[in-house]
PDB file of N, CA and C in Angstrom:
ATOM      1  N   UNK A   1     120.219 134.102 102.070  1.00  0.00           N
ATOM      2  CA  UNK A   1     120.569 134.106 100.677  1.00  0.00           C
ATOM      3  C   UNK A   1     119.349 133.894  99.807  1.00  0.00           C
ATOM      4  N   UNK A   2     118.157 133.723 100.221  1.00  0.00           N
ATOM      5  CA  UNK A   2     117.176 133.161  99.573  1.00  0.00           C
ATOM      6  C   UNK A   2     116.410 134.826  99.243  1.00  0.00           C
ATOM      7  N   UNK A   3     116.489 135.641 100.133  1.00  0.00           N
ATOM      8  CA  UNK A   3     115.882 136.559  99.772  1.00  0.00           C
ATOM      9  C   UNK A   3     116.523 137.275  98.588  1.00  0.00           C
ATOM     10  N   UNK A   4     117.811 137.428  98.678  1.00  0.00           N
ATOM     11  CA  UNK A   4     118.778 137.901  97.522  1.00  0.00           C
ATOM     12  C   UNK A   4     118.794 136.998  96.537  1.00  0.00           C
ATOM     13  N   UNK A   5     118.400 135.471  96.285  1.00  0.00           N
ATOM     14  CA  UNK A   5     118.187 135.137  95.138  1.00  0.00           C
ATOM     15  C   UNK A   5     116.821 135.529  94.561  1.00  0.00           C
ATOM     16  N   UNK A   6     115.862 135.904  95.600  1.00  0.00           N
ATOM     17  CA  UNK A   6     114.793 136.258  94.828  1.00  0.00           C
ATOM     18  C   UNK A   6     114.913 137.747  94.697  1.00  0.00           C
ATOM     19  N   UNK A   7     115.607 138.480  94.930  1.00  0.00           N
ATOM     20  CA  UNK A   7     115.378 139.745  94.652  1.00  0.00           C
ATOM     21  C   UNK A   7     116.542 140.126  93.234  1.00  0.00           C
ATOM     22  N   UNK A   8     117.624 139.324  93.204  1.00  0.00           N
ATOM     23  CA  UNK A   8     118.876 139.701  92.306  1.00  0.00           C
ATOM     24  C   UNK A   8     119.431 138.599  91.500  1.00  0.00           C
ATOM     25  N   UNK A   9     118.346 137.291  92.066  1.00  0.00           N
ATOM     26  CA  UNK A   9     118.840 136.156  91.128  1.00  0.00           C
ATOM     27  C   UNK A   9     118.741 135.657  89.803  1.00  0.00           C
ATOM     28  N   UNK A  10     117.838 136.511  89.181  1.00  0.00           N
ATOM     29  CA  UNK A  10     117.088 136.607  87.947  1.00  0.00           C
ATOM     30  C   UNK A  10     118.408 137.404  86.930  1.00  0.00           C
ATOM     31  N   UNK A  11     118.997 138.006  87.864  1.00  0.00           N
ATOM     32  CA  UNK A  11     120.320 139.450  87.085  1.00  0.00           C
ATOM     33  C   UNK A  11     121.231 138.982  87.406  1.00  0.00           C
ATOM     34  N   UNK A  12     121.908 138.723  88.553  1.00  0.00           N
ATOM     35  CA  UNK A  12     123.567 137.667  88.254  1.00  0.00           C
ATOM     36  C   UNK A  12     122.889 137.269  89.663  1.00  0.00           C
ATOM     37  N   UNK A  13     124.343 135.928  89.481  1.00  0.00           N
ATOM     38  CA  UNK A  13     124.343 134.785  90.503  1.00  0.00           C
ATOM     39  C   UNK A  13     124.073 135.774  91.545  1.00  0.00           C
ATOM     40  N   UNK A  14     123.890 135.403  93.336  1.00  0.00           N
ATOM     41  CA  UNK A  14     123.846 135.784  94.160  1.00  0.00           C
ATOM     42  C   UNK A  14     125.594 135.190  94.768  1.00  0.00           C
ATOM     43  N   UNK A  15     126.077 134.431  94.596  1.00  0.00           N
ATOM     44  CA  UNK A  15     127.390 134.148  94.896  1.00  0.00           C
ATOM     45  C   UNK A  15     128.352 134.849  94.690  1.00  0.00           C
ATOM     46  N   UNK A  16     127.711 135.150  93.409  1.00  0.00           N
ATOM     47  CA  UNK A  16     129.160 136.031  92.303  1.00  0.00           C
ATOM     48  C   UNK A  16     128.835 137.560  93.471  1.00  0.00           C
ATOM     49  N   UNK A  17     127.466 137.987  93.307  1.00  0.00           N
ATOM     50  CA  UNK A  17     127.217 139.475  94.312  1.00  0.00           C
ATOM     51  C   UNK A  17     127.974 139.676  95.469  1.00  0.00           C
ATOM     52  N   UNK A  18     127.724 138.651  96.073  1.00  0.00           N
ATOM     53  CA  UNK A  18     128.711 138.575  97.287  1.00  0.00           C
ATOM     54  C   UNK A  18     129.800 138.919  97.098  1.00  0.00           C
ATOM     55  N   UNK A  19     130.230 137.998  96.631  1.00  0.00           N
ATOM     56  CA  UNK A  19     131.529 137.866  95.934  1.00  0.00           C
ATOM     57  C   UNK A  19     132.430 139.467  95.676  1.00  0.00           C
ATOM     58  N   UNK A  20     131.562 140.332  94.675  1.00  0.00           N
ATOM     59  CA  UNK A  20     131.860 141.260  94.299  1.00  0.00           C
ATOM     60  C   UNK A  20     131.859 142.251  95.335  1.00  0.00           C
ATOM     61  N   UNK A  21     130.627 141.849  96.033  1.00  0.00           N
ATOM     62  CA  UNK A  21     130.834 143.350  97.344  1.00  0.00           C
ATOM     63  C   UNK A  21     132.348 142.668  98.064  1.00  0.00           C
ATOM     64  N   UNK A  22     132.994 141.763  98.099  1.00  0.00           N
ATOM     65  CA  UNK A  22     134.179 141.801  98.949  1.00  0.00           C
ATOM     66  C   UNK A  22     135.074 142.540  98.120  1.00  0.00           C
ATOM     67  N   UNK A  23     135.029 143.316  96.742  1.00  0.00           N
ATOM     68  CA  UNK A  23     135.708 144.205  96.283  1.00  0.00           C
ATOM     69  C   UNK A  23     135.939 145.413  96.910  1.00  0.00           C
ATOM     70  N   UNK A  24     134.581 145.738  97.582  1.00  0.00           N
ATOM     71  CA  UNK A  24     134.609 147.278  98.389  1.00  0.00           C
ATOM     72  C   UNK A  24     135.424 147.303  99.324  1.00  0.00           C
ATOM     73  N   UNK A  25     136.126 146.333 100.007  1.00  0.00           N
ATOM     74  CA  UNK A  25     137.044 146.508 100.726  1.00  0.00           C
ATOM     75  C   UNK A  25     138.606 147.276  99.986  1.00  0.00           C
ATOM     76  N   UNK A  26     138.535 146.360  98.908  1.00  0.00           N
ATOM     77  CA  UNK A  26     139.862 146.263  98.333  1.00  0.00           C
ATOM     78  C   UNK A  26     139.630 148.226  97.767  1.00  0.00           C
ATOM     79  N   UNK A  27     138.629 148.352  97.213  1.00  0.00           N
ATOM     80  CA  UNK A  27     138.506 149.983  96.858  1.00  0.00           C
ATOM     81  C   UNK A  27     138.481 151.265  98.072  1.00  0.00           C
ATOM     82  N   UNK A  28     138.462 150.096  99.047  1.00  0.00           N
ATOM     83  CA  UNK A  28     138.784 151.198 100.259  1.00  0.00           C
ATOM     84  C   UNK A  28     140.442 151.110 100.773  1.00  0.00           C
ATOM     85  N   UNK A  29     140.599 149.801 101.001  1.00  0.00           N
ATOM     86  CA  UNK A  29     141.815 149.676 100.981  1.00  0.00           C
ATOM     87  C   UNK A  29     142.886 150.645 100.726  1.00  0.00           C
ATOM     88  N   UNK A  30     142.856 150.705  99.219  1.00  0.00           N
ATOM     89  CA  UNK A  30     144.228 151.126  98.297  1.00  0.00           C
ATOM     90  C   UNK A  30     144.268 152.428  98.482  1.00  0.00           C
ATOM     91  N   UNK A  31     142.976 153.115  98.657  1.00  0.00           N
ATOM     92  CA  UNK A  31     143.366 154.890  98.826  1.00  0.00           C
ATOM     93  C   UNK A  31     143.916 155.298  99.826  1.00  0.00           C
ATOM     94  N   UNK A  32     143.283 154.714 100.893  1.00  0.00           N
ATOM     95  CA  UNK A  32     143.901 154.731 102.508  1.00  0.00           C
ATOM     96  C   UNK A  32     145.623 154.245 102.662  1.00  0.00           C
ATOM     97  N   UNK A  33     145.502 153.423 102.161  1.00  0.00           N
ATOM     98  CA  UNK A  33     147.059 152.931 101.899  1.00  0.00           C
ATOM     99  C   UNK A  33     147.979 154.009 101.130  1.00  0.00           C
ATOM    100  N   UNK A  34     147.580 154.399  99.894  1.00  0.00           N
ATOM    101  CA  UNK A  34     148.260 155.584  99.724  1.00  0.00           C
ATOM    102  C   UNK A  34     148.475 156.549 100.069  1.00  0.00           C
ATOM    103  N   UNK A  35     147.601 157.184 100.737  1.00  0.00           N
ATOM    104  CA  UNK A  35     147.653 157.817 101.647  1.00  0.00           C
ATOM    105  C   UNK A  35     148.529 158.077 103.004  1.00  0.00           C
ATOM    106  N   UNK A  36     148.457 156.740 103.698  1.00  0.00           N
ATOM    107  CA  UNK A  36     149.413 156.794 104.566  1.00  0.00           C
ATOM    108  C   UNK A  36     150.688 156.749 104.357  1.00  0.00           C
ATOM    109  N   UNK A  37     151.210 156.304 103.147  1.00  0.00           N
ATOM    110  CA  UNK A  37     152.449 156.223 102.567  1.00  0.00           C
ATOM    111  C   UNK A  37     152.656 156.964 102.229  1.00  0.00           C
ATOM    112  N   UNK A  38     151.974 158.044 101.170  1.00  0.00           N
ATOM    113  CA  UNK A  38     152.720 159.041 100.867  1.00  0.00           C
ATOM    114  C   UNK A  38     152.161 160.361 101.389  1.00  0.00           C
ATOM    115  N   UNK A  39     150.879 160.561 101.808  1.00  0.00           N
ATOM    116  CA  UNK A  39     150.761 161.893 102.529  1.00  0.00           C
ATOM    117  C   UNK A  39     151.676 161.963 103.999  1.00  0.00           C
ATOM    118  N   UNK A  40     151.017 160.822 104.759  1.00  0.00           N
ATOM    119  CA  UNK A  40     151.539 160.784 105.961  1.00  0.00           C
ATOM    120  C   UNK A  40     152.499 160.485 106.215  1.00  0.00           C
ATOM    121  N   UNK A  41     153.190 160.103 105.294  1.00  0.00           N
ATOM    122  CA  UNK A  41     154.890 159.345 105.509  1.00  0.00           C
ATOM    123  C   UNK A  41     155.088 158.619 106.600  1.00  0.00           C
ATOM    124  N   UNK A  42     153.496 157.292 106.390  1.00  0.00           N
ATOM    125  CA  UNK A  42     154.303 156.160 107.658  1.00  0.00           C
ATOM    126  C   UNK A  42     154.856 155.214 106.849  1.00  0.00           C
ATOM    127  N   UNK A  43     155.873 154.340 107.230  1.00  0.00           N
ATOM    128  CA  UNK A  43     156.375 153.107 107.614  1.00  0.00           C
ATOM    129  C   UNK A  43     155.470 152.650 106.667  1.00  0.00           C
ATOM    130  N   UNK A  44     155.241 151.041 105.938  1.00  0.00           N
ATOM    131  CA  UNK A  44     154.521 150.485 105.031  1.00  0.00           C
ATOM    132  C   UNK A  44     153.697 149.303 106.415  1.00  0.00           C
ATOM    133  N   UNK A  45     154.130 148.839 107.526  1.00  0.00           N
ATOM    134  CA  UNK A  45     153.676 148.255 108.512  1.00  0.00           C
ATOM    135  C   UNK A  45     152.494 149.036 109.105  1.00  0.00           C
ATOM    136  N   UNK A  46     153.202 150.353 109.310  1.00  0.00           N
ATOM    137  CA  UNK A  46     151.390 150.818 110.281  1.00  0.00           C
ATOM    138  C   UNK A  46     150.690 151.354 109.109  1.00  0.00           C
ATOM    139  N   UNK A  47     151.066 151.570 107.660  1.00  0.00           N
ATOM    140  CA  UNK A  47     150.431 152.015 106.654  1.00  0.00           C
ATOM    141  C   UNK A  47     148.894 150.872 106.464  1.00  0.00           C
ATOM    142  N   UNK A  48     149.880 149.901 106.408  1.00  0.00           N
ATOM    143  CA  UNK A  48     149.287 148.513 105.789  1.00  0.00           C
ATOM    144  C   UNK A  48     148.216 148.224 107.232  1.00  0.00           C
ATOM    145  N   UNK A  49     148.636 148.390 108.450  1.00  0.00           N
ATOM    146  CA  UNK A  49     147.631 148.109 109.370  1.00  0.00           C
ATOM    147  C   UNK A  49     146.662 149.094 109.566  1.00  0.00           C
ATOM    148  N   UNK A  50     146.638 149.900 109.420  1.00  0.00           N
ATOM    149  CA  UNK A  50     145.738 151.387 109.253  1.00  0.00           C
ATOM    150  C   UNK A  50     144.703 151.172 108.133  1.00  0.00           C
ATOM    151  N   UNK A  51     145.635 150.925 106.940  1.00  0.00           N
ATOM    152  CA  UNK A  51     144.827 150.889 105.935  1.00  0.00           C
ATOM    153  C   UNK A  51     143.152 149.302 105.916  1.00  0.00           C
ATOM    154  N   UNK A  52     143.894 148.335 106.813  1.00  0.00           N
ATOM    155  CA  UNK A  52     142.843 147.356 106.860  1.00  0.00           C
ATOM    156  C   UNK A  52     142.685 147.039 107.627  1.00  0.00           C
ATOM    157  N   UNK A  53     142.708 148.057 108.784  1.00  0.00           N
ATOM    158  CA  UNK A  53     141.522 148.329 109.900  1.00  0.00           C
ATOM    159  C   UNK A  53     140.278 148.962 109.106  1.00  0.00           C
ATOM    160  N   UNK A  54     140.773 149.985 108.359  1.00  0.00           N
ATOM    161  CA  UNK A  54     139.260 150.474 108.112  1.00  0.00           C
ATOM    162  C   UNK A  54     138.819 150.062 106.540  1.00  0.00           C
ATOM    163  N   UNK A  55     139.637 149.228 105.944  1.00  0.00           N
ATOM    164  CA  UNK A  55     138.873 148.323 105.137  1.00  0.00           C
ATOM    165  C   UNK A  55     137.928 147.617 105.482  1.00  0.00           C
ATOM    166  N   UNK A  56     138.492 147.128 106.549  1.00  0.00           N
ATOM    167  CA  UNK A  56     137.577 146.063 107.578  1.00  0.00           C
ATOM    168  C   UNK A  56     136.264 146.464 108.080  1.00  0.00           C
ATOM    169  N   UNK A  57     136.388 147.588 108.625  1.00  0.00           N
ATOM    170  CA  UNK A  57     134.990 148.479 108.977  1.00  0.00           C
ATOM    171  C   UNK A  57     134.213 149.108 108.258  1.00  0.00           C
ATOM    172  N   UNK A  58     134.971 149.511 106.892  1.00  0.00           N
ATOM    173  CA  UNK A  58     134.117 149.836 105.931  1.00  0.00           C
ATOM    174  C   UNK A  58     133.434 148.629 105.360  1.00  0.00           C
ATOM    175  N   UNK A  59     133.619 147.682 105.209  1.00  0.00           N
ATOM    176  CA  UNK A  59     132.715 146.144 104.984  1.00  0.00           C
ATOM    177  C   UNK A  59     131.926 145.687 105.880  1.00  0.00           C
ATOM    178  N   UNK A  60     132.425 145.747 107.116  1.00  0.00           N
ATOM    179  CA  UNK A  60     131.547 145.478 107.951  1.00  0.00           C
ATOM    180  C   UNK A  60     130.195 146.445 108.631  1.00  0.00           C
ATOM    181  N   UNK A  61     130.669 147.918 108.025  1.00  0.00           N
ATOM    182  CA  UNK A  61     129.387 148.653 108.303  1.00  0.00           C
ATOM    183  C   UNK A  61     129.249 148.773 107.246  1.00  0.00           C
ATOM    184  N   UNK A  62     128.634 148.423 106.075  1.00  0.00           N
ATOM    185  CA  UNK A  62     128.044 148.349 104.679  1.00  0.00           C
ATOM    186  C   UNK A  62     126.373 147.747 105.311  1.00  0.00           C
ATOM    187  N   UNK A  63     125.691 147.852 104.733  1.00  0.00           N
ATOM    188  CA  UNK A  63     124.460 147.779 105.093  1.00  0.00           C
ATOM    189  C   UNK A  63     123.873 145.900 104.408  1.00  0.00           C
ATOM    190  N   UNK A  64     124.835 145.673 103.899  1.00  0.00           N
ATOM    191  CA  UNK A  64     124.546 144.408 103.382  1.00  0.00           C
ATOM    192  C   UNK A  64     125.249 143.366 104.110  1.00  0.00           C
ATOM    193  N   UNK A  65     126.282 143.403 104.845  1.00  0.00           N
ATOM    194  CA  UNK A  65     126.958 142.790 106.135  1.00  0.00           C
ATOM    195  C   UNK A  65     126.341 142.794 107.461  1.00  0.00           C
ATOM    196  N   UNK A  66     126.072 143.898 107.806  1.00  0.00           N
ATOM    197  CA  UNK A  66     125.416 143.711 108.939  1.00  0.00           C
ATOM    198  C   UNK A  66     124.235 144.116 109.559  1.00  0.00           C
ATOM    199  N   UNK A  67     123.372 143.392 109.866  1.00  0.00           N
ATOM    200  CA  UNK A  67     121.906 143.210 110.318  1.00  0.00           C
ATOM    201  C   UNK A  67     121.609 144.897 110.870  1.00  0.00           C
ATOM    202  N   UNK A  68     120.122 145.224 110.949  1.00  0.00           N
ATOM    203  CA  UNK A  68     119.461 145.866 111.551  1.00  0.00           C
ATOM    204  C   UNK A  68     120.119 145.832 113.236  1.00  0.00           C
ATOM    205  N   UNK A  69     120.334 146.874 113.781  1.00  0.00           N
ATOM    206  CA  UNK A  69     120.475 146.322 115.483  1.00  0.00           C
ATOM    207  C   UNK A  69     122.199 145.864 116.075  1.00  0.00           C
ATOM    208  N   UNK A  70     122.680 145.707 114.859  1.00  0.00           N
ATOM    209  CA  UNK A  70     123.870 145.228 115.141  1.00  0.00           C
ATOM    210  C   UNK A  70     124.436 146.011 116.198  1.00  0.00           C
ATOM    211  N   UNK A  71     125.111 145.818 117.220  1.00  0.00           N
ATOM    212  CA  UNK A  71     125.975 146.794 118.348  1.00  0.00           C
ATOM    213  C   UNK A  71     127.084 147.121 118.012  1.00  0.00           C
ATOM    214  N   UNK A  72     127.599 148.198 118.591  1.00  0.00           N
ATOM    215  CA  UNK A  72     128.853 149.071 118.282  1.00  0.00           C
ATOM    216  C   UNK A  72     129.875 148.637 118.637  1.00  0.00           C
ATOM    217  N   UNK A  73     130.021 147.602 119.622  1.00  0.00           N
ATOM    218  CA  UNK A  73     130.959 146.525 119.745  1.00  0.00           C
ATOM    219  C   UNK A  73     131.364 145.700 119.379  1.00  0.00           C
ATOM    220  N   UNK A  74     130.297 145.111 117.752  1.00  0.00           N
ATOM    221  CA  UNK A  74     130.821 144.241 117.264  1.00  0.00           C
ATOM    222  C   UNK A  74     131.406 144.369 116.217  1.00  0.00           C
ATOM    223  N   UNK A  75     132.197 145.805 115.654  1.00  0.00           N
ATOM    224  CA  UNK A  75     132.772 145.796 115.031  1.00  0.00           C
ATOM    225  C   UNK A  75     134.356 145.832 115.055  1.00  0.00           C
ATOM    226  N   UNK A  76     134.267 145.884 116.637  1.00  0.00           N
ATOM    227  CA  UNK A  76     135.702 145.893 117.454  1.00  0.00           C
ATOM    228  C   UNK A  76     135.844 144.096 117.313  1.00  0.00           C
ATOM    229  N   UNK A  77     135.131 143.292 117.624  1.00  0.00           N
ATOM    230  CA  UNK A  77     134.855 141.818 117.164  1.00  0.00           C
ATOM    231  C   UNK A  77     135.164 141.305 116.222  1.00  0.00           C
ATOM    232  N   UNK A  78     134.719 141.796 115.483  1.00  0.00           N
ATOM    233  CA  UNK A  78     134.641 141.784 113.535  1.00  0.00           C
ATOM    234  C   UNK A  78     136.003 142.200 113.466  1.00  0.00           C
ATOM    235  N   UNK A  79     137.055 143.035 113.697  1.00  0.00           N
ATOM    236  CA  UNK A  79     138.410 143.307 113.637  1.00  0.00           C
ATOM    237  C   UNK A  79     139.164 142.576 114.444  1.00  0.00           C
ATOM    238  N   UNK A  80     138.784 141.929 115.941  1.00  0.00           N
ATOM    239  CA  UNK A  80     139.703 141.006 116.257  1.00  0.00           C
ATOM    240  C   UNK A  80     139.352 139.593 115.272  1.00  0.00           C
ATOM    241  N   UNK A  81     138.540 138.996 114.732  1.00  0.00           N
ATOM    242  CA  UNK A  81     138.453 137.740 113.915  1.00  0.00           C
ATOM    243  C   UNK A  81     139.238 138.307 113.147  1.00  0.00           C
ATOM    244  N   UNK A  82     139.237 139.500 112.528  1.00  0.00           N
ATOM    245  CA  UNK A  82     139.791 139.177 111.008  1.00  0.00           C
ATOM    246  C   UNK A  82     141.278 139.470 111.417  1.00  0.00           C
ATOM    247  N   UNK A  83     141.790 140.088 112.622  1.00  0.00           N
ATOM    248  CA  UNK A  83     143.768 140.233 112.614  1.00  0.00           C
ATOM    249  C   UNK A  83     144.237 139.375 112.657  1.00  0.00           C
ATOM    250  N   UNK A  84     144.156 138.227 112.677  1.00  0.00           N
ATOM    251  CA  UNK A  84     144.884 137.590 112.207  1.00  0.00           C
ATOM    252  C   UNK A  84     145.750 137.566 110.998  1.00  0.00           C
ATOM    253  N   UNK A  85     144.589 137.809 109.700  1.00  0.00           N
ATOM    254  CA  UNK A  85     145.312 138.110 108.533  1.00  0.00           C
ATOM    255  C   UNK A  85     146.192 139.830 108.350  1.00  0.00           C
ATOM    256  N   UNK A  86     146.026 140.217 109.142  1.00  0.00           N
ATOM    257  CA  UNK A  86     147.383 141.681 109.316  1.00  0.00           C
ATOM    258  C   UNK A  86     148.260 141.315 110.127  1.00  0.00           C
ATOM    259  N   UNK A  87     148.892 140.242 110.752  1.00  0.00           N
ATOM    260  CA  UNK A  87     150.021 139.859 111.436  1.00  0.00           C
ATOM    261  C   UNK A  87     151.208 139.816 110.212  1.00  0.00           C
ATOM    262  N   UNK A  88     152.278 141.089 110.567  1.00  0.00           N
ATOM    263  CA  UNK A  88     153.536 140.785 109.890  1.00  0.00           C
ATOM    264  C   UNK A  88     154.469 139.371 110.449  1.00  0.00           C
ATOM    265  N   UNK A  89     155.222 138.401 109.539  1.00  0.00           N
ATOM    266  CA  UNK A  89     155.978 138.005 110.287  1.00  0.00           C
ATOM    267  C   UNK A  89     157.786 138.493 110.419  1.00  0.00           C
ATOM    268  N   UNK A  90     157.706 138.775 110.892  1.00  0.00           N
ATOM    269  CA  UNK A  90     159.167 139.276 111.686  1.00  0.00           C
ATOM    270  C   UNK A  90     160.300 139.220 110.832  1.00  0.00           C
TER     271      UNK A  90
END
């Protein structure tokens, strides 16, 4: 974080930046979601799980998430931490 305060801290917080790139999910999100709902005519369950799987991967391969070198496996990683929060309950 120290390098991003010296490179972007002078122009807004570095917290708030962060902050804001977790928007790009949500702008990936919603198209995909519509999409599956109304092009593809699924179900709102595999819509909604479809749709933030690759929310998820679109954040996590953003170039500001993850390091130089990162492996192709850890984005299968990066999606088991985060399912938890896509569990419907019943």
């Amino acid at each position: 974080m120290l390098i991003a305060d010296k490179l972007i801290g002078h122009l807004v917080p570095v917290r708030f930046a962060l902050f804001a790139f977790g928007g790009i999910a949500l702008i990936v999100h919603m198209p995909v979601l519509w999409f599956a709902l109304t092009v593809a005519a699924a179900a709102f369950n595999p819509a909604q799980t479809s749709a933030t799987v690759v929310a998820m991967t679109a954040n996590f391969s953003s170039p500001i998430s993850s390091p130089i070198g990162t492996e192709a496996c850890a984005v299968s990683r990066y999606c088991e931490v985060c399912s938890p929060s896509m569990r419907v309950a019943p």
